[in-house]
Protein backbone atom coordinates (compact mmCIF):
# COMPACT_ATOMS: atom_id res chain seq x y z
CA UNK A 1 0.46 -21.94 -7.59
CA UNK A 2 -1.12 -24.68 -5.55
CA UNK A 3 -4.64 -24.20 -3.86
CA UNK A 4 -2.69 -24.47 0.01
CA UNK A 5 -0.03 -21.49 -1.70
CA UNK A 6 -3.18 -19.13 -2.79
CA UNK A 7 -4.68 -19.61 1.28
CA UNK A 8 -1.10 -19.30 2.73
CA UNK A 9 -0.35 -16.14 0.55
CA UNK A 10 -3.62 -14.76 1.11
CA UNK A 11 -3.17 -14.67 4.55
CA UNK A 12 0.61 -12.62 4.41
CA UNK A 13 -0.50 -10.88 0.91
CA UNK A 14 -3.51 -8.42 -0.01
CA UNK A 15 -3.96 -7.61 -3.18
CA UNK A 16 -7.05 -5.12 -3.83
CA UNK A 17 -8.46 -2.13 -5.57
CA UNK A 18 -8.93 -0.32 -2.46
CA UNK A 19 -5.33 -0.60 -1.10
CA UNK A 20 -2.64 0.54 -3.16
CA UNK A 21 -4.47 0.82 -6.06
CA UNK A 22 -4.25 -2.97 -6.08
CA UNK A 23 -0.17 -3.30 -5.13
CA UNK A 24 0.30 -6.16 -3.11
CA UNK A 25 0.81 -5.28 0.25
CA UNK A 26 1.62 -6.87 3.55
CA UNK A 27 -1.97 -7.95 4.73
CA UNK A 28 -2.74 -5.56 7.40
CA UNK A 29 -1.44 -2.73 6.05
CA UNK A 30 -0.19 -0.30 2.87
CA UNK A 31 3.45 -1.34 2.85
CA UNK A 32 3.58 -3.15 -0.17
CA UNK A 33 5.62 -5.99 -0.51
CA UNK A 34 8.06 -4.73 -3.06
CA UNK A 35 9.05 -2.30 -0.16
CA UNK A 36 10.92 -5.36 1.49
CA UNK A 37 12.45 -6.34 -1.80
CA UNK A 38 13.98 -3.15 -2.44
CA UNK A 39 15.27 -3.36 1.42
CA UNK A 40 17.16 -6.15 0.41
CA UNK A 41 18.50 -4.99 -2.86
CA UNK A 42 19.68 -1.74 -1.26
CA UNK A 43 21.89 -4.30 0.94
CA UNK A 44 19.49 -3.95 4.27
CA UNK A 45 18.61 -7.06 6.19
CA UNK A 46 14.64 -8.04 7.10
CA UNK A 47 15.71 -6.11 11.05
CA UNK A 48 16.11 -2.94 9.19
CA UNK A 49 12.77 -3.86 6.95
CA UNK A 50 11.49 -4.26 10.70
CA UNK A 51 12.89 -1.31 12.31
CA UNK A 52 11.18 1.13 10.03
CA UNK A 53 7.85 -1.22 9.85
CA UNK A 54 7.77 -2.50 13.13
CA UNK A 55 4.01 -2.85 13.05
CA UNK A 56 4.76 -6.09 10.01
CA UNK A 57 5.45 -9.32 11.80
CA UNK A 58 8.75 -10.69 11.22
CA UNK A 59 6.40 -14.09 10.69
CA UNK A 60 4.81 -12.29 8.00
CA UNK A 61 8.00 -11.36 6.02
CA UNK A 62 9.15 -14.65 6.58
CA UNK A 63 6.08 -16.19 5.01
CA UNK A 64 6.22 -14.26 1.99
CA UNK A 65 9.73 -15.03 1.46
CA UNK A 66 8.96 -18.81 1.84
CA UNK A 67 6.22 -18.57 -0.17
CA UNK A 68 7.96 -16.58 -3.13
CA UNK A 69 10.73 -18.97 -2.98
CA UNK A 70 8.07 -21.54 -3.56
CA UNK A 71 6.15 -20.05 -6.16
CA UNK A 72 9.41 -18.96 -7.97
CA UNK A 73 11.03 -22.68 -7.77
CA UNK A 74 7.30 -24.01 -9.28
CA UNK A 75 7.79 -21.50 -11.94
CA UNK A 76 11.41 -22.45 -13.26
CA UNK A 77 10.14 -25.89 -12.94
CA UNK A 78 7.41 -25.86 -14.74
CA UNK A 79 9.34 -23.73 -17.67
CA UNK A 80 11.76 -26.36 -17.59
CA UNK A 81 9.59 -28.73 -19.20
């Protein structure tokens, strides 16, 4: 993960102690992130995610889903070699 990934995903991301017992979670608040991911496996789109957690910015959702496909495609990448 690059330095400009760790201050983008820091900023959409929270990962501490005293939240969640250290889940990440949308920053902001206790929904953590994995919350959206089952969403989508259960077939519901990111306006249902939003309709139950209206208080999450779609901007944030969308930023962790941009960065995760970043972070993901760096990962397969670098295995590749």
């Amino acid at each position: 993960m690059t330095a400009e990934q760790k201050t983008s995903l820091a900023s959409v991301v929270t990962v501490s102690r005293e939240i969640m017992h250290g889940i990440p979670c949308f920053t902001g608040s206790r929904v953590p992130v994995q919350t959206l991911i089952d969403f989508f496996e259960s077939g519901d789109s990111i306006d249902d995610f939003l309709t139950v957690y209206p208080y999450i910015p779609r901007r944030k959702v969308l930023a962790f889903l941009e960065l995760s496909r970043d972070v993901t495609i760096d990962q397969i990448t670098c295995a590749s070699f």
